[in-house]
N, C-alpha and C. Protein backbone atom coordinates (compact mmCIF):
# COMPACT_ATOMS: atom_id res chain seq x y z
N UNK A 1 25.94 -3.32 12.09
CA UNK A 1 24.80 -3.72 11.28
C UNK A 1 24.08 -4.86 12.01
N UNK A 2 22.57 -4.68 11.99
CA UNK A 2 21.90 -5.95 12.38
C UNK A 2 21.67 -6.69 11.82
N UNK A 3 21.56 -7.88 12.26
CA UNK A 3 20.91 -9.09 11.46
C UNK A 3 19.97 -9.31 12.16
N UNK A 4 18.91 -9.60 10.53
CA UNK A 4 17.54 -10.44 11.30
C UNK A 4 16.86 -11.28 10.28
N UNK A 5 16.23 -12.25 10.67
CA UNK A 5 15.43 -13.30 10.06
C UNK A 5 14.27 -13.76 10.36
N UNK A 6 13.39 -13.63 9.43
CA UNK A 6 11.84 -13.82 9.22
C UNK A 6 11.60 -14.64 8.24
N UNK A 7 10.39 -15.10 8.35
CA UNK A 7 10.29 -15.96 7.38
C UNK A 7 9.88 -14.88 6.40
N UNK A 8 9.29 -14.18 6.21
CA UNK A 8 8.28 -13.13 5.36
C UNK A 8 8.62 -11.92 5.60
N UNK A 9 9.04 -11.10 4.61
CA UNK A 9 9.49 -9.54 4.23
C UNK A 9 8.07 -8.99 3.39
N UNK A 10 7.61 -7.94 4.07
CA UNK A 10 6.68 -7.03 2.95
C UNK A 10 7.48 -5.69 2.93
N UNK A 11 7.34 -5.49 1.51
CA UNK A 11 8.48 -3.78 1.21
C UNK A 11 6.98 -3.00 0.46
N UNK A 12 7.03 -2.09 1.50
CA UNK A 12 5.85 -1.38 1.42
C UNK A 12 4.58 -0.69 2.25
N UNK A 13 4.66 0.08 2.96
CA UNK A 13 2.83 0.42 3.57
C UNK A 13 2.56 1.07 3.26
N UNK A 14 2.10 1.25 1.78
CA UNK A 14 0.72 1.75 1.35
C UNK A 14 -0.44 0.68 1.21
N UNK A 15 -1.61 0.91 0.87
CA UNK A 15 -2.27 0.32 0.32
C UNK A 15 -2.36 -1.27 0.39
N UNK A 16 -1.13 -1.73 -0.64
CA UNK A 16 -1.19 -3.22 -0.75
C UNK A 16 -0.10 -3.34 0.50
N UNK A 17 0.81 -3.31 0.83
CA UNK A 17 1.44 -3.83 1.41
C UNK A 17 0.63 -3.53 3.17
N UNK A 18 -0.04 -2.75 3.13
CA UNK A 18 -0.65 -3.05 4.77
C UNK A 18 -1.96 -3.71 4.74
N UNK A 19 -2.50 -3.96 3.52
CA UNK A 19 -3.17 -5.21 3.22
C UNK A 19 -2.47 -6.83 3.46
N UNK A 20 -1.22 -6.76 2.82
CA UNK A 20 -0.41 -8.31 2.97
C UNK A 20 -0.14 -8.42 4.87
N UNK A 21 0.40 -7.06 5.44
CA UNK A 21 0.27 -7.06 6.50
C UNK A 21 -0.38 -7.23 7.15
N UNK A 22 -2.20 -7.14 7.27
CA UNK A 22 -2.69 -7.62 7.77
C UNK A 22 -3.08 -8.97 7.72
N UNK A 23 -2.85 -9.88 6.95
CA UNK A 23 -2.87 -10.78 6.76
C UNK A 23 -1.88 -11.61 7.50
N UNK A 24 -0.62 -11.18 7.21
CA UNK A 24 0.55 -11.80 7.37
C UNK A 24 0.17 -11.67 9.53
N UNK A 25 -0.30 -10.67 9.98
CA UNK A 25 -0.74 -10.57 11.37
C UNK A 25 -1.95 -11.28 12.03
N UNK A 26 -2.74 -11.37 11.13
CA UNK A 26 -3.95 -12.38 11.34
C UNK A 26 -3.55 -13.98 11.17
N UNK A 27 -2.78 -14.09 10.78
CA UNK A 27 -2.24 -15.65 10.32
C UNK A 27 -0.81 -15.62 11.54
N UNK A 28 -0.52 -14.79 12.39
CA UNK A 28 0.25 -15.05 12.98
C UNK A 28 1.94 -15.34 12.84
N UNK A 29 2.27 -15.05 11.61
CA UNK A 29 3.17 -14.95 10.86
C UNK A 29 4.53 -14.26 11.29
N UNK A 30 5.87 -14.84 11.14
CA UNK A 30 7.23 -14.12 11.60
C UNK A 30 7.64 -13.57 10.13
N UNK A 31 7.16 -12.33 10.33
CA UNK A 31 7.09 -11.05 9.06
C UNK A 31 7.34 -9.83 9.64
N UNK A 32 8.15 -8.76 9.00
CA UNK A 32 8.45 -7.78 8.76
C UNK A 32 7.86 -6.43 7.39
N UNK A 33 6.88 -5.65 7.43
CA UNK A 33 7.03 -5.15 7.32
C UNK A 33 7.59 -3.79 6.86
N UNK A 34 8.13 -3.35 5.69
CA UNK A 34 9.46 -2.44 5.81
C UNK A 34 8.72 -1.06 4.88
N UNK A 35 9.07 -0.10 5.45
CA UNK A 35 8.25 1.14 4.98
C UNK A 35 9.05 2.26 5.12
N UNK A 36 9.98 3.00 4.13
CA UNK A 36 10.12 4.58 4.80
C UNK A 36 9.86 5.69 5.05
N UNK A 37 8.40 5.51 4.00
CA UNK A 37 7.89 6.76 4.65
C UNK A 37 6.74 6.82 5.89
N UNK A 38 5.86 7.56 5.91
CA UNK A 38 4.76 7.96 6.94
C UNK A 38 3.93 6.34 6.73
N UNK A 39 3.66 5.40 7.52
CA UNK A 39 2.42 4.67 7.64
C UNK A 39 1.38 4.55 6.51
N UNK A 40 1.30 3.69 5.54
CA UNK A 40 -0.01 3.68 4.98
C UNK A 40 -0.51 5.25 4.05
N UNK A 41 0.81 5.00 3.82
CA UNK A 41 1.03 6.43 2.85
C UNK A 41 0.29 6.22 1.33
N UNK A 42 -0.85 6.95 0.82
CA UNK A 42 -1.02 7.25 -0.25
C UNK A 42 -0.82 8.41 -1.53
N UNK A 43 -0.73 7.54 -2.87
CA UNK A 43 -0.33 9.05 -3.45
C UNK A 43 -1.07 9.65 -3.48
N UNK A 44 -0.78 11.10 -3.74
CA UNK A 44 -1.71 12.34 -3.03
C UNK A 44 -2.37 12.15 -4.73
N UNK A 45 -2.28 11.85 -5.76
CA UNK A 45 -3.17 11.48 -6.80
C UNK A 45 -4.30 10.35 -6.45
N UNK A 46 -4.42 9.83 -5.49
CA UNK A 46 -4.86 8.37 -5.29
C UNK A 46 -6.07 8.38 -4.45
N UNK A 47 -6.32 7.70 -3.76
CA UNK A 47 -7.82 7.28 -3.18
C UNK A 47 -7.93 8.53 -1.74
N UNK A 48 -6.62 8.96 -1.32
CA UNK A 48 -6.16 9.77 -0.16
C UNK A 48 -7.01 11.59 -0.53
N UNK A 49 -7.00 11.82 -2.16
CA UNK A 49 -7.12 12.57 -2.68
C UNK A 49 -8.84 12.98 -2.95
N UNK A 50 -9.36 11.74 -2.88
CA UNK A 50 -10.73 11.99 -3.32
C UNK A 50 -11.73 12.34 -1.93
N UNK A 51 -12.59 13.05 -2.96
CA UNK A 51 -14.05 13.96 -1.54
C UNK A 51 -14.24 12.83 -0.87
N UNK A 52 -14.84 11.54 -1.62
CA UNK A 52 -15.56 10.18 -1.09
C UNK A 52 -15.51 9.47 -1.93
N UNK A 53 -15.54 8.18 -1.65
CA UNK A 53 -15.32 6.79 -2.17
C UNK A 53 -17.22 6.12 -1.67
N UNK A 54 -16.90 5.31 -3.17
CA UNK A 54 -18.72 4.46 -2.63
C UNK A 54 -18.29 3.58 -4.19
N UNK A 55 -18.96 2.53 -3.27
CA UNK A 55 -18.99 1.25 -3.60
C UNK A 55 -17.81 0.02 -3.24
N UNK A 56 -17.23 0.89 -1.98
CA UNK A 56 -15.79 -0.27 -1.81
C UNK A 56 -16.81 -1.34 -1.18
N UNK A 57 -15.91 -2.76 -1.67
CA UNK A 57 -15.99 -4.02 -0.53
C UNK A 57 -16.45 -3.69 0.38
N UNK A 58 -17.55 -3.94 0.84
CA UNK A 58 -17.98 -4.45 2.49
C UNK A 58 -18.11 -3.16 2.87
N UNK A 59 -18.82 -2.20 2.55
CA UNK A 59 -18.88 -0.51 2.82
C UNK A 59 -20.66 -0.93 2.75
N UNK A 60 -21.40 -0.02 3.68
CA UNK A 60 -22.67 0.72 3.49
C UNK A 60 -23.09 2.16 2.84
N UNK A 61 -22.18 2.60 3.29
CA UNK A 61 -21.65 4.65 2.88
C UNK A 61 -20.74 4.72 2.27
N UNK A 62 -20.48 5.51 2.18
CA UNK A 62 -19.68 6.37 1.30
C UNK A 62 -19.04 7.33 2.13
N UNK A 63 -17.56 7.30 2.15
CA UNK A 63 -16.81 7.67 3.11
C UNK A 63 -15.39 8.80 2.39
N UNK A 64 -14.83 9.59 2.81
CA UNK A 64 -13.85 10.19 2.53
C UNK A 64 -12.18 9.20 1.89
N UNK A 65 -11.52 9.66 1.40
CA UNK A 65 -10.33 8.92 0.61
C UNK A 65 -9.22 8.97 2.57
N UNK A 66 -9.68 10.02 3.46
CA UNK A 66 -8.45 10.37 4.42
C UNK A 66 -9.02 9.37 5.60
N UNK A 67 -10.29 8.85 5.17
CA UNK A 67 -10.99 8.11 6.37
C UNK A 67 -10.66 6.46 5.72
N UNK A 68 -10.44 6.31 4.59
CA UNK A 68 -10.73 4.90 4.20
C UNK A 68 -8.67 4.74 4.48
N UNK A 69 -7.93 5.87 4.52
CA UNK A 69 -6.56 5.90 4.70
C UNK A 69 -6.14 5.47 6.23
N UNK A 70 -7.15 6.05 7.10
CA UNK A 70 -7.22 5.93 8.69
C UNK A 70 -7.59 4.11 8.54
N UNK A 71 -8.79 4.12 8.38
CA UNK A 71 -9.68 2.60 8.73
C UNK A 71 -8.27 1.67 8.11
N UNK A 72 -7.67 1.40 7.06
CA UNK A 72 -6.52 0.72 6.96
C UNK A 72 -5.50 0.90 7.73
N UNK A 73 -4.93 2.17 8.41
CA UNK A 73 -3.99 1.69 9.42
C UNK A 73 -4.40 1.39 10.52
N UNK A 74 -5.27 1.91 10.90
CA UNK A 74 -6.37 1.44 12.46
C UNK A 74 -6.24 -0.15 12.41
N UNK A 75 -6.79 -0.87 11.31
CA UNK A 75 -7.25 -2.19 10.64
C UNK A 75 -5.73 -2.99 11.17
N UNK A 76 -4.54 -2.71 10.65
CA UNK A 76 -3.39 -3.53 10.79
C UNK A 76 -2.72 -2.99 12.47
N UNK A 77 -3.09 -1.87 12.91
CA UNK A 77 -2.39 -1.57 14.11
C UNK A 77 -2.96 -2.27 15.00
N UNK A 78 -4.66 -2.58 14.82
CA UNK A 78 -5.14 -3.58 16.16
C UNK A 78 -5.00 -4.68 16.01
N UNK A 79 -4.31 -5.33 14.85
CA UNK A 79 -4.18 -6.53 14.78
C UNK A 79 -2.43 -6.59 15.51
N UNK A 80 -2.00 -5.84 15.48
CA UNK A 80 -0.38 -5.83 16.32
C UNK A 80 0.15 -5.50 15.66
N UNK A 81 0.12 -5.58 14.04
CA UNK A 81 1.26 -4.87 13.31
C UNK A 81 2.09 -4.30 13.50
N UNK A 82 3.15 -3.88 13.35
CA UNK A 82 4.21 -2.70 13.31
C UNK A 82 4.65 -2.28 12.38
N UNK A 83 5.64 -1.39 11.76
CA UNK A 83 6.44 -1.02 10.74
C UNK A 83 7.39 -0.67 10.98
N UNK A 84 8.76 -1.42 10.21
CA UNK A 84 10.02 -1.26 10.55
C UNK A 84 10.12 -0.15 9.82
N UNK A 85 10.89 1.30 10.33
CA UNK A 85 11.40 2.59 9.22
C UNK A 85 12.30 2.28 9.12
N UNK A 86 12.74 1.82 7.76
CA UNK A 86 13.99 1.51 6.41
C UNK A 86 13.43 2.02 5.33
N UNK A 87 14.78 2.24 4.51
CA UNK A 87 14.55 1.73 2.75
C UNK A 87 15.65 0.88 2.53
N UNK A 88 14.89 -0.09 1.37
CA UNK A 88 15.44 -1.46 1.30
C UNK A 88 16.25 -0.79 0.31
N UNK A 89 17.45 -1.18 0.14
CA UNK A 89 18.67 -0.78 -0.82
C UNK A 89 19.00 -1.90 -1.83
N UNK A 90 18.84 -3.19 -1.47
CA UNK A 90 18.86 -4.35 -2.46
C UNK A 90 18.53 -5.63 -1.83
N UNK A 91 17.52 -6.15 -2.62
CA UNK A 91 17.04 -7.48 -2.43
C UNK A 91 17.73 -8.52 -3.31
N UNK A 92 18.22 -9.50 -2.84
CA UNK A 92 18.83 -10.84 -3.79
C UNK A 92 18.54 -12.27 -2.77
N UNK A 93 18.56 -13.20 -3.95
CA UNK A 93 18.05 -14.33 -3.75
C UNK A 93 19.71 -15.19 -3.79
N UNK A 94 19.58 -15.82 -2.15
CA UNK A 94 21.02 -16.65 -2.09
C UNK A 94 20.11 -18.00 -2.02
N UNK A 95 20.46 -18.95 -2.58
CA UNK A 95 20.24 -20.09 -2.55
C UNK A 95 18.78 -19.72 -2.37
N UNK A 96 18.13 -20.44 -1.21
CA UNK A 96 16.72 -20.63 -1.34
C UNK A 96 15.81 -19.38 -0.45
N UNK A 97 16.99 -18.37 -0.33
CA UNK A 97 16.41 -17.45 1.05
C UNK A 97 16.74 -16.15 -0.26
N UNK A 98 16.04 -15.29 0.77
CA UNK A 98 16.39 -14.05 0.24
C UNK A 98 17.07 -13.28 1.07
N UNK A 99 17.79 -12.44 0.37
CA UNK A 99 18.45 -11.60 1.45
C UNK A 99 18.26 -10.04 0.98
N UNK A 100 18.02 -9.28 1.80
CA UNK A 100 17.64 -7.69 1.99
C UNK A 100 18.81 -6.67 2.99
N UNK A 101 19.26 -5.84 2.26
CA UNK A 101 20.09 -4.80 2.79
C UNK A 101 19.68 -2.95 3.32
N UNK A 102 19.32 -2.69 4.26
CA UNK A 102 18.67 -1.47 4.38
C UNK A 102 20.20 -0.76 4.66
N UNK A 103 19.71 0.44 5.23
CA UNK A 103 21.47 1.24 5.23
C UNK A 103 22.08 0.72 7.01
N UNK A 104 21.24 0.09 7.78
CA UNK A 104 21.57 0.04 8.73
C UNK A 104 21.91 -1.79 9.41
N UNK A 105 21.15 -2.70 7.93
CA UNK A 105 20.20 -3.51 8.51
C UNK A 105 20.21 -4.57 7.57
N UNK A 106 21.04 -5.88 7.60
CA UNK A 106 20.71 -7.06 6.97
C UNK A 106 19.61 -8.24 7.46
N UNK A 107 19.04 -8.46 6.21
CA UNK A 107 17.35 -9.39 6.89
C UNK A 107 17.58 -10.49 5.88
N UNK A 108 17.47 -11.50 6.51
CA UNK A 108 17.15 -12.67 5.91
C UNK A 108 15.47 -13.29 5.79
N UNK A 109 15.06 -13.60 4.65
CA UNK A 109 13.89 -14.36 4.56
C UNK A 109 12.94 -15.18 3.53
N UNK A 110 12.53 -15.92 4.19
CA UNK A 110 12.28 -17.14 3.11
C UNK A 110 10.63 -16.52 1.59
N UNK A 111 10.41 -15.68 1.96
CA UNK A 111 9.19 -15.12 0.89
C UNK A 111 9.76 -13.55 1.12
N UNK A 112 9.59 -12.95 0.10
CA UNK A 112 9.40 -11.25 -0.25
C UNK A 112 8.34 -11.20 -0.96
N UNK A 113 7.37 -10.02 -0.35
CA UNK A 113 6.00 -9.40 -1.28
C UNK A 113 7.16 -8.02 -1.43
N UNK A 114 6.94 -7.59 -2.91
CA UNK A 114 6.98 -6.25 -2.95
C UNK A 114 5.85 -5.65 -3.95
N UNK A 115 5.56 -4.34 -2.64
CA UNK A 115 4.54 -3.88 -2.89
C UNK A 115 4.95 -2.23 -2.55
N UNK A 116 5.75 -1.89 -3.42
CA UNK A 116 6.63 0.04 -3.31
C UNK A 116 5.87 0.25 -3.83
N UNK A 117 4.57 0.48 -4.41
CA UNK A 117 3.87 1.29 -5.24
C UNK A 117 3.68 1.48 -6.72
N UNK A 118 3.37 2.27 -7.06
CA UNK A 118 3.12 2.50 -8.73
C UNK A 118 2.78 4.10 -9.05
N UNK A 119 2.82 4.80 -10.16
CA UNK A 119 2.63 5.76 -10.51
C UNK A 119 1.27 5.44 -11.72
N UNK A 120 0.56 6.45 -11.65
CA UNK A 120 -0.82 6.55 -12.57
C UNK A 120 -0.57 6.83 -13.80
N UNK A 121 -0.67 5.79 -14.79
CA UNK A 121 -0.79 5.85 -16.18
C UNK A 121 -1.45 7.55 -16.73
N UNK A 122 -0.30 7.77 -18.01
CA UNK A 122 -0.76 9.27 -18.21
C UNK A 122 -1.49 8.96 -19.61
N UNK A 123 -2.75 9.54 -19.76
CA UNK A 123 -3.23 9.27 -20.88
C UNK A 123 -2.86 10.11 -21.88
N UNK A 124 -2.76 10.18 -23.39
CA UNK A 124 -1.94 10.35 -24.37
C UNK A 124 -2.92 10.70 -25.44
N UNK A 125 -4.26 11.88 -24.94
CA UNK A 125 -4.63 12.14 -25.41
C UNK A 125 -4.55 14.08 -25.61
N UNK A 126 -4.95 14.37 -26.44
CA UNK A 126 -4.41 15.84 -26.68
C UNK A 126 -5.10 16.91 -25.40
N UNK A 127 -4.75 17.05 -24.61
CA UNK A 127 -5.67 17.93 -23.92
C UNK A 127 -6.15 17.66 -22.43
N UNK A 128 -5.71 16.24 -22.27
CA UNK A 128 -6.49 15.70 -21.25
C UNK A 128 -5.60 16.09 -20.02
N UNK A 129 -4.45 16.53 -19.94
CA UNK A 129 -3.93 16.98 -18.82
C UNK A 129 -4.71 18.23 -17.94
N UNK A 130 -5.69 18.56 -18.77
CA UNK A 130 -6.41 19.89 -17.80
C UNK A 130 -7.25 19.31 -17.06
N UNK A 131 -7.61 18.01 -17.54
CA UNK A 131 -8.10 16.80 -16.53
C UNK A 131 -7.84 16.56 -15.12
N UNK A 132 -6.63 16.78 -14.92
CA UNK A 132 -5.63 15.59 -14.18
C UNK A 132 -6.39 16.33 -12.40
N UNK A 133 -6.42 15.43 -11.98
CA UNK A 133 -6.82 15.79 -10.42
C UNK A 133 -8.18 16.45 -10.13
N UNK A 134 -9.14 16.40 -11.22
CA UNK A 134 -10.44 17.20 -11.52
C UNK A 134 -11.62 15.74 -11.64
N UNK A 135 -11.21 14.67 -12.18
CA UNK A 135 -12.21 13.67 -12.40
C UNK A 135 -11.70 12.43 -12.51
N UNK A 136 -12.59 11.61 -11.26
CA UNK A 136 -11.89 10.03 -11.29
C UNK A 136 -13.07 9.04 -11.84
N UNK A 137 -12.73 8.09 -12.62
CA UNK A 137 -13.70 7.11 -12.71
C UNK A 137 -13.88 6.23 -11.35
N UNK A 138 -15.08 5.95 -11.03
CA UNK A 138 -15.18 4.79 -10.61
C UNK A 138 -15.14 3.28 -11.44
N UNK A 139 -14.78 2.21 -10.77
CA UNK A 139 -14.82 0.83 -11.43
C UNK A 139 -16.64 0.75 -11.74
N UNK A 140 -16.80 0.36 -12.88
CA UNK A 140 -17.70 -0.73 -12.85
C UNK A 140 -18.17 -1.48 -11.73
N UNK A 141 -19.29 -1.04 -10.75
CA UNK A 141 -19.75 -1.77 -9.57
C UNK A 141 -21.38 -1.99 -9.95
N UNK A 142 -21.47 -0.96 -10.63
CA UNK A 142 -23.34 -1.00 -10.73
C UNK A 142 -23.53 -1.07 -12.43
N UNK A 143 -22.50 -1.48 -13.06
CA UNK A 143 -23.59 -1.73 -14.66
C UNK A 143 -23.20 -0.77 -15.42
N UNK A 144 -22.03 0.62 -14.60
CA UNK A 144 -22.20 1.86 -15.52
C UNK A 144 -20.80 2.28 -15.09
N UNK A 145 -20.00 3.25 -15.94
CA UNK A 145 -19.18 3.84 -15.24
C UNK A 145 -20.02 5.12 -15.03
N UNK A 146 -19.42 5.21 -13.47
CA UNK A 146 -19.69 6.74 -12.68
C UNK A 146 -18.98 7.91 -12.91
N UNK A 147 -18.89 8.99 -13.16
CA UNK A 147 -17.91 10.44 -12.67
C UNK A 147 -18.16 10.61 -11.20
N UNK A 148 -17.28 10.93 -11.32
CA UNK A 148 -16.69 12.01 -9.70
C UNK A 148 -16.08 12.70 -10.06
N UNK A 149 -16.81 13.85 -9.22
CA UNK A 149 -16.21 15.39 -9.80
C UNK A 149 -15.71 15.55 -8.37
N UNK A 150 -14.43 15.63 -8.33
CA UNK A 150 -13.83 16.13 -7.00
C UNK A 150 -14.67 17.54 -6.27
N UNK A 151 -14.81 17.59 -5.03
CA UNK A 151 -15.26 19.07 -4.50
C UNK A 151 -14.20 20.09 -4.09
């Protein structure tokens, strides 16, 4: 088994966690990373899924869900990033550190982000499952909510 120590553990690359990653790489940071599946993996219900996205942060166009999936790992890979392939088996807090166990792999470190994901709230209305994967709201960006009708 290895040992290793960082100051900073992120458990996660999807979404948020290769967000903290880039950060944690732009700030120059002794961080890890920890991901087992594919890179910047989204759920196939999720932003990965949709025709196009419009109105993100700092966007002009309106771009595909598999392109805004690319531009985030592109985003943390030129900054140097990496991703360790584990799954974390148990995180505990010894005294003032944390400690992390993968099946191969003990890590010591002084902050943990966890960021494993989430599953999409099911709405609990009569019918609405014929919904599901057919229509996403957009947020509130312009004054209104939008439809998107998937293509």
């Amino acid at each position: 088994m290895k040992n290793i120590a960082v100051d900073l553990v992120i458990i996660g690359g999807g979404p948020a966690g290769i967000s903290a990653g880039i950060y944690a790489a732009m700030d120059n940071a002794n961080y890890l990373l920890i991901e087992s599946r594919n890179p910047c993996w989204f759920m196939e219900s999720s932003i990965n899924s949709h025709s196009f996205v419009d109105g993100f942060t700092g966007t002009e166009k309106s771009f595909s869900g598999t392109l805004l999936k690319k531009s985030f790992l592109d985003h943390y890979l030129r900054l140097g990033g990496k991703i360790f392939r584990a799954e974390v088996v148990s995180v505990f807090k010894d005294g003032k550190k944390f400690k992390l166990l993968t099946k191969n792999d003990s890590i010591v470190a002084k902050a943990v982000i966890i960021a494993s994901g989430t599953k999409p709230r099911v709405i609990k209305i009569e019918g609405a499952e014929k919904f599901n994967n057919e229509i996403h709201f957009d947020c509130v960006v312009d004054g209104k909510n939008t439809l998107i009708k998937k293509s």
